[in-house]
Protein backbone atom coordinates (compact mmCIF):
# COMPACT_ATOMS: atom_id res chain seq x y z
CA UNK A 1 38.42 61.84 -42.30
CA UNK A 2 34.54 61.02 -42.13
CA UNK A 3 32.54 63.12 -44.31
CA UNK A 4 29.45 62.10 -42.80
CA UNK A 5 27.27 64.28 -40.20
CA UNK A 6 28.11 63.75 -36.40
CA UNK A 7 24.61 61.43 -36.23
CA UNK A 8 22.61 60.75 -38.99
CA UNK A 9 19.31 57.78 -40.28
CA UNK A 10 21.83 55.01 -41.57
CA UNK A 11 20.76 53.02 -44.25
CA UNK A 12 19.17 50.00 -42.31
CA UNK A 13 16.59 52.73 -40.73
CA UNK A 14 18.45 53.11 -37.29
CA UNK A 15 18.97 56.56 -35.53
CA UNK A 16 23.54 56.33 -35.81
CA UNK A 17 25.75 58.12 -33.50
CA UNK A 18 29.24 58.33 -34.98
CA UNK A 19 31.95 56.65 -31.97
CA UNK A 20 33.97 60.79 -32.23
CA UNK A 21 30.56 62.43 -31.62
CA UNK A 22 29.12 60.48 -28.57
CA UNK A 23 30.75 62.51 -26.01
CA UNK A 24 29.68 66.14 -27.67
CA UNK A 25 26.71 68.16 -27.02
CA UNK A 26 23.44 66.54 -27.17
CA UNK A 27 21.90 69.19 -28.28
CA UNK A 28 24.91 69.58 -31.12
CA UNK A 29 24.12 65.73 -32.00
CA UNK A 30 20.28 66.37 -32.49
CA UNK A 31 20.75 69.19 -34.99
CA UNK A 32 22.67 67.05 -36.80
CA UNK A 33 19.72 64.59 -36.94
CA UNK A 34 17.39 67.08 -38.00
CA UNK A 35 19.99 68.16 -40.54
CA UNK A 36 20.18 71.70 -39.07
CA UNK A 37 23.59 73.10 -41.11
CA UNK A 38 26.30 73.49 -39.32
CA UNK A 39 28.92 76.00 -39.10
CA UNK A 40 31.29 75.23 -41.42
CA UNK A 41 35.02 74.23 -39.97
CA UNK A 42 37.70 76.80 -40.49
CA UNK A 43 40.70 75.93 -42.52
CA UNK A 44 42.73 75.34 -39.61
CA UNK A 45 40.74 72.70 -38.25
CA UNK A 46 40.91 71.25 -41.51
CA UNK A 47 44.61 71.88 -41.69
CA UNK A 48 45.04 69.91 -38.03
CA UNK A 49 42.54 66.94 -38.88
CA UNK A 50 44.41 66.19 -42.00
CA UNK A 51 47.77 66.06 -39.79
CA UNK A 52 46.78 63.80 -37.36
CA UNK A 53 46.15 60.89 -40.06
CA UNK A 54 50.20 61.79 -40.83
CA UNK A 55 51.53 61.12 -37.37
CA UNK A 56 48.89 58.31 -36.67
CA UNK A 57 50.79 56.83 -39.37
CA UNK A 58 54.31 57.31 -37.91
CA UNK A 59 53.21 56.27 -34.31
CA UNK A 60 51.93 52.94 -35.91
CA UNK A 61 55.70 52.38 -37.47
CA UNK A 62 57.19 52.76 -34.35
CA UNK A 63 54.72 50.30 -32.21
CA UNK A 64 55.35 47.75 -35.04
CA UNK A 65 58.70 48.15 -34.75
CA UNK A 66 58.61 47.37 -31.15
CA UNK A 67 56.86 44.25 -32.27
CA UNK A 68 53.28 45.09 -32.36
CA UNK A 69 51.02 43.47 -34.99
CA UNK A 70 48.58 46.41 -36.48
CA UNK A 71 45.65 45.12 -37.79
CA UNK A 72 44.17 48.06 -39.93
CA UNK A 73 41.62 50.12 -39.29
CA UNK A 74 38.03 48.49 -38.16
CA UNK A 75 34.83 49.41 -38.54
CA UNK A 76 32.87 48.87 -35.23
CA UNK A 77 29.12 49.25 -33.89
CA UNK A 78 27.71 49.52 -30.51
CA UNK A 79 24.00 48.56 -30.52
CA UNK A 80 22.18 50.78 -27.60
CA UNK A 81 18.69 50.09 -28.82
CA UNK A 82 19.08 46.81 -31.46
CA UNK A 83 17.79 47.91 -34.77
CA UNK A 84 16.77 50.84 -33.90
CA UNK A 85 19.50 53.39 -31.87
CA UNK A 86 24.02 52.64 -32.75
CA UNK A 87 27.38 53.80 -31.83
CA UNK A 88 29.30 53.46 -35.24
CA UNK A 89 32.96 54.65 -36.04
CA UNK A 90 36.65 53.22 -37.43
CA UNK A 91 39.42 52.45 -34.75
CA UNK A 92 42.71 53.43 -35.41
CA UNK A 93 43.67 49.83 -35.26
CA UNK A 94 44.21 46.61 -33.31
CA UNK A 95 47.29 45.07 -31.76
CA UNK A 96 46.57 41.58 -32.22
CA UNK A 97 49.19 40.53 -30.67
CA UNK A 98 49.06 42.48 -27.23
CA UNK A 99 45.19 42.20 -27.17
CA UNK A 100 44.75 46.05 -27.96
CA UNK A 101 42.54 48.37 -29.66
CA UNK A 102 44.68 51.29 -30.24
CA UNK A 103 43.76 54.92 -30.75
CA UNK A 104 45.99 57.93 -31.58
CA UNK A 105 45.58 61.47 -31.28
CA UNK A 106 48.07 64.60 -32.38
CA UNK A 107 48.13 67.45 -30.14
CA UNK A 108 49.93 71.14 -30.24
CA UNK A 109 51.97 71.47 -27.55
CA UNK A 110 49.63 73.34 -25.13
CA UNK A 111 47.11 70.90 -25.80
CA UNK A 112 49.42 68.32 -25.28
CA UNK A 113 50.72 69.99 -21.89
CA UNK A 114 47.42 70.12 -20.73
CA UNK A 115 46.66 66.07 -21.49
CA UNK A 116 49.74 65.18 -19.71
CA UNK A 117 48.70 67.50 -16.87
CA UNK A 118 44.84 65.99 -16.35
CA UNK A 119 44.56 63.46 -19.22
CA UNK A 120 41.05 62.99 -20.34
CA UNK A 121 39.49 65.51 -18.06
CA UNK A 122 40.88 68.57 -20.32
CA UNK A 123 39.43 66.20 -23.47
CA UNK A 124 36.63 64.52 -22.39
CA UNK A 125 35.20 63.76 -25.96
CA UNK A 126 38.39 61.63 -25.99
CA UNK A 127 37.34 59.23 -23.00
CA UNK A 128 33.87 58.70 -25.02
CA UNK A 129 35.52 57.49 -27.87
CA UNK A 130 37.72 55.14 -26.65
CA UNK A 131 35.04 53.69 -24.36
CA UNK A 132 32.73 53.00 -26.81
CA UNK A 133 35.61 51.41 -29.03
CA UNK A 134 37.02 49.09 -26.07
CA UNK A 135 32.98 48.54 -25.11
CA UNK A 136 32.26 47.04 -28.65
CA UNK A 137 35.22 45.11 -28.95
CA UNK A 138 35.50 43.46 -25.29
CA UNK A 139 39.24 44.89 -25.54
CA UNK A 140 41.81 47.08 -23.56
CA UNK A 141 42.81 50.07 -24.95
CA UNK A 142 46.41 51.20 -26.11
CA UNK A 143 46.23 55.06 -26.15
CA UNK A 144 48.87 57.06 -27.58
CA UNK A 145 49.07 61.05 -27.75
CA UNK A 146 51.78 62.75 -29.73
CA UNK A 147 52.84 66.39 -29.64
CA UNK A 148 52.69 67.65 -33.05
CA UNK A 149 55.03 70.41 -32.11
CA UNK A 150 58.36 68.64 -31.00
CA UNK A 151 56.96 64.38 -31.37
CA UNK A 152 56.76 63.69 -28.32
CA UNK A 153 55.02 60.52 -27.09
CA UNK A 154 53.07 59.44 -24.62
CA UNK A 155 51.49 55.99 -23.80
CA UNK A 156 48.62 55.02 -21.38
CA UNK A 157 47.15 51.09 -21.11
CA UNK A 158 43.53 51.58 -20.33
CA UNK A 159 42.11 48.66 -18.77
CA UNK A 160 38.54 49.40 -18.14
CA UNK A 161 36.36 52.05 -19.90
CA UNK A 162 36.31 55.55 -18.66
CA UNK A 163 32.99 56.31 -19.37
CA UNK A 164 30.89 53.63 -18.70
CA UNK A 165 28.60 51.51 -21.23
CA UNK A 166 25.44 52.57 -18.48
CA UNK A 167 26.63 56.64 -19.07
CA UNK A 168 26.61 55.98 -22.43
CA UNK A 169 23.61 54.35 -22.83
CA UNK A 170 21.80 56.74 -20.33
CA UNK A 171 22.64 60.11 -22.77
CA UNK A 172 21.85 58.30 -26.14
CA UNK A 173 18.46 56.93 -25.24
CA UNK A 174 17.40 60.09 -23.86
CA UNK A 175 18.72 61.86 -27.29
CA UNK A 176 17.04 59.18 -29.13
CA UNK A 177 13.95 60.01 -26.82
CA UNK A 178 13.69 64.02 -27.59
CA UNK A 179 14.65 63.16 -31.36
CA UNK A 180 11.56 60.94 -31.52
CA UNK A 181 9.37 63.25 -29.90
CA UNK A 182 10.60 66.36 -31.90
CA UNK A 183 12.10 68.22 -29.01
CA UNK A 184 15.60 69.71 -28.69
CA UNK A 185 17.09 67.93 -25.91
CA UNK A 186 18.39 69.55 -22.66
CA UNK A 187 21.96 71.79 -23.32
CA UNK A 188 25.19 69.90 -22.51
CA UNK A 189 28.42 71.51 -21.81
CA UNK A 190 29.24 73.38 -25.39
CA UNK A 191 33.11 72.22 -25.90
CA UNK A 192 35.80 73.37 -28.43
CA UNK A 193 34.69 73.25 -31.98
CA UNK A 194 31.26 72.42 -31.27
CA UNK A 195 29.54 73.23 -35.03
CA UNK A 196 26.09 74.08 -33.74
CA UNK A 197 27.12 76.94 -30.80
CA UNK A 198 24.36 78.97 -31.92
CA UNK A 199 21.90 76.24 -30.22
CA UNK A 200 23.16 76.75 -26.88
CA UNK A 201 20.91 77.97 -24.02
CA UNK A 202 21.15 81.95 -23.29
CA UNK A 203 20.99 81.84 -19.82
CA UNK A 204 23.80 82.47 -17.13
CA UNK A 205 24.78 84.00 -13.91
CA UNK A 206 27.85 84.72 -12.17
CA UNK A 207 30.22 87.74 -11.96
CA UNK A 208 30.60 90.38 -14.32
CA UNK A 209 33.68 91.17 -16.39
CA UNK A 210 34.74 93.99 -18.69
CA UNK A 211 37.13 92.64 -21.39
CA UNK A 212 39.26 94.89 -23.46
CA UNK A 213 39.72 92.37 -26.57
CA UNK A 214 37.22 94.05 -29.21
CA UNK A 215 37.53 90.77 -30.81
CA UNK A 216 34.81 89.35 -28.21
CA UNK A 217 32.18 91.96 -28.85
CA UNK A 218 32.61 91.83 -32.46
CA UNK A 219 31.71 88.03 -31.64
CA UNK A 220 28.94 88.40 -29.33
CA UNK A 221 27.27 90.64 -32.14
CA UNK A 222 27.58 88.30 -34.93
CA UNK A 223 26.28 85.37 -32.39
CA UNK A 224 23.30 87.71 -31.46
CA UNK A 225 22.78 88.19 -35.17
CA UNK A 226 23.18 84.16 -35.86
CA UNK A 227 20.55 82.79 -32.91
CA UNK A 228 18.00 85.52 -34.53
CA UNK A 229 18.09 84.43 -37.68
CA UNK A 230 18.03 80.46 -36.22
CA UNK A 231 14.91 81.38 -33.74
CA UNK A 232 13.08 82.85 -37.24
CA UNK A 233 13.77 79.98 -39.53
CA UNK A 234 13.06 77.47 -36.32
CA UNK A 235 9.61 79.10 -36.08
CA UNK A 236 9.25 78.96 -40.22
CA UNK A 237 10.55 75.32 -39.55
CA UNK A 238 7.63 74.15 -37.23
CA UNK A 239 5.01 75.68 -39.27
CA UNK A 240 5.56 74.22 -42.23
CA UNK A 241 6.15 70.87 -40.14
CA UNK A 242 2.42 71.58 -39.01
CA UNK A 243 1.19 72.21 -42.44
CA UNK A 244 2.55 68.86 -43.91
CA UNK A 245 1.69 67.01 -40.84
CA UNK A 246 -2.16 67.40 -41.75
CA UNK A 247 -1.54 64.50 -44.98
CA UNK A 248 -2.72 60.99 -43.88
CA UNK A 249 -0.09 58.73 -42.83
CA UNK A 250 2.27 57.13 -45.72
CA UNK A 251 4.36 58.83 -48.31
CA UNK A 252 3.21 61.76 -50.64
CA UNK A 253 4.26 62.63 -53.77
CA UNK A 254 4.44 66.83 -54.45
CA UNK A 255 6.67 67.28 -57.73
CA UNK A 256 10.26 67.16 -56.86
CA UNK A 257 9.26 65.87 -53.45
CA UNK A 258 8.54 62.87 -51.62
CA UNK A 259 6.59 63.59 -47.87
CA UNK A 260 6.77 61.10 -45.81
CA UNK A 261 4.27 61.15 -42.45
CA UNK A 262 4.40 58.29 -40.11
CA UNK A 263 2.71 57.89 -36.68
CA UNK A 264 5.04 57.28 -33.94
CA UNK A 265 4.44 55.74 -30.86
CA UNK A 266 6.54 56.07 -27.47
CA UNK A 267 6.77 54.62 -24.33
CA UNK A 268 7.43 57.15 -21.42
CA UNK A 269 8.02 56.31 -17.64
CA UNK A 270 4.45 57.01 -15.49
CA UNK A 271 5.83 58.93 -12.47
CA UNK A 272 2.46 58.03 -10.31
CA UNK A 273 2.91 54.50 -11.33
CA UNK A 274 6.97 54.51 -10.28
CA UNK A 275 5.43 55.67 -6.85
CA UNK A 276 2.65 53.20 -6.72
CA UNK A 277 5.10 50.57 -7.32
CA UNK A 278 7.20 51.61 -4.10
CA UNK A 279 10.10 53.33 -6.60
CA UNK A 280 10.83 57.35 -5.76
CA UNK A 281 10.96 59.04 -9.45
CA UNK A 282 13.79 61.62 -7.95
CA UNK A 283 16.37 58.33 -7.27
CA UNK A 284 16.70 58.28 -11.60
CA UNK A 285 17.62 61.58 -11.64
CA UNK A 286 21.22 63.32 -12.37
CA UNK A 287 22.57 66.39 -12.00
CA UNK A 288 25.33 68.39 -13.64
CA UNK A 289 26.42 71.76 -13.98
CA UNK A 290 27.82 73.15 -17.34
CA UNK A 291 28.49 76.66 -19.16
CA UNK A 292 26.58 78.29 -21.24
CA UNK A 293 26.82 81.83 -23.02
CA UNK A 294 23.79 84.55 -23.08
CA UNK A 295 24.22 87.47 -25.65
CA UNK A 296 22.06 90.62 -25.35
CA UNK A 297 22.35 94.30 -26.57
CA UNK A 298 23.91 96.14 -24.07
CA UNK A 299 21.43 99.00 -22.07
């Protein structure tokens, strides 16, 4: 497993995405930039992490016992921005031999029911992944799923990317955008065990429904309690940003400390000018819909 953070300032200066974390939250992948904690992983999720490296291991005996040549696991990198914006992450392996990247995943058996009912659309961080892997490495993609529960297998060739290198360029660079200018980035969909839930918007509408699980208000109320605390040490977190901002530009000594203030400079698209040049501004925009979850003392 990868200790590191899902994105992170890599050694060589550049703003790095790890290949697992591309297709989660934006807004989950920019607190991790501004090295906002997250919630720490619950033993379980430990517990089924640290199983899938065992039966990545036993689906890799039996490909190479069907003849397939393994290379071991590869580092890769996806430039988006050169030197300054990367993909980076370690494939499972590659089947020299068959001209294959190949990447594994364990699944319980609902999970796994629901991947062999609608694939990547029930695990979309999945078809991220892969694309980025098969994007860097100009190769096809042998993906195997295996129920932990009873071992069953099953085995897709993926010939083309499923999200595109365009998609995946699009959501970086604007993530790369907001991180540069100090702004948390528009909400995406909040997925399962997204470590920064307590950044997600707080606004909703749609029908109302009266659950009789205690176990969700006893949730809602420790949420509430978690995004108070958050907006209070956010606000303590710009102010102090303000203070140190005032030093001159270059890097400060203060005791234990080094401050480091640099001037930034950005290049943002001129709406008036788009128009001007005969290009409407409202053709380069997307939409999407997503959840998101709003907690509030009841009245």
């Amino acid at each position: 497993m990868n200790d590191r953070a899902l994105a992170y300032i890599d050694d060589d200066g550049a703003v790095t995405i790890r290949a697992s974390a591309v297709g989660k939250c934006s807004r989950s992948l920019w607190a991790a930039l501004e090295e906002i904690d997250p919630v720490a992983p619950t033993e379980r999720i430990d517990l089924i992490l640290s199983e899938g490296y065992l039966h990545e291991q036993a689906v890799r005996e039996l490909l190479e016992s069907e003849g397939a040549i393994v290379e071991d696991q590869a580092e890769i990198t996806l430039w988006i921005i050169p030197g300054r914006l990367k993909v980076v992450g370690h494939v499972d392996g590659k089947i020299t031999n068959w001209y294959q990247v190949w990447e594994n995943k364990a699944l319980g058996k609902e999970s796994f029911k629901r991947w062999r009912n609608v694939g990547f659309d029930a695990f979309p961080d999945y078809a991220w992944q892969i694309s980025v892997y098969m994007l860097s490495l100009n190769l096809p993609a042998l993906y195997t799923v295996k129920c932990r529960d009873d071992g069953e297998l099953d085995r897709m060739v993926i010939d083309q990317p499923p999200v595109s290198l365009t998609e995946i360029r699009a959501k970086l660079v604007g993530l790369y955008s907001a991180y540069k200018r100090g702004e948390m980035p528009p909400c995406d969909p909040e997925r399962w065990m997204c470590s920064f839930y307590f950044l997600h918007d707080e606004i909703a509408e749609g029908e109302t429904f009266e659950l009789d699980d205690p176990y969700y208000e006893s949730a809602a109320s420790r949420l509430a309690d978690v995004r108070e605390q958050l907006k209070f040490l956010l606000a303590i977190e710009k102010d102090l940003k303000n203070d140190l901002n005032s030093l001159a530009v270059g890097v400060h000594v203060a005791g234990d400390y080094e401050i480091e203030v640099t001037q930034v400079t950005q290049n943002r698209h001129d709406q008036n000018k788009m128009i001007e040049a005969g290009l409407n501004p409202n053709d380069y925009k997307s939409e999407s819909s997503y959840r998101t979850v709003r907690v509030k003392e009841k009245r």
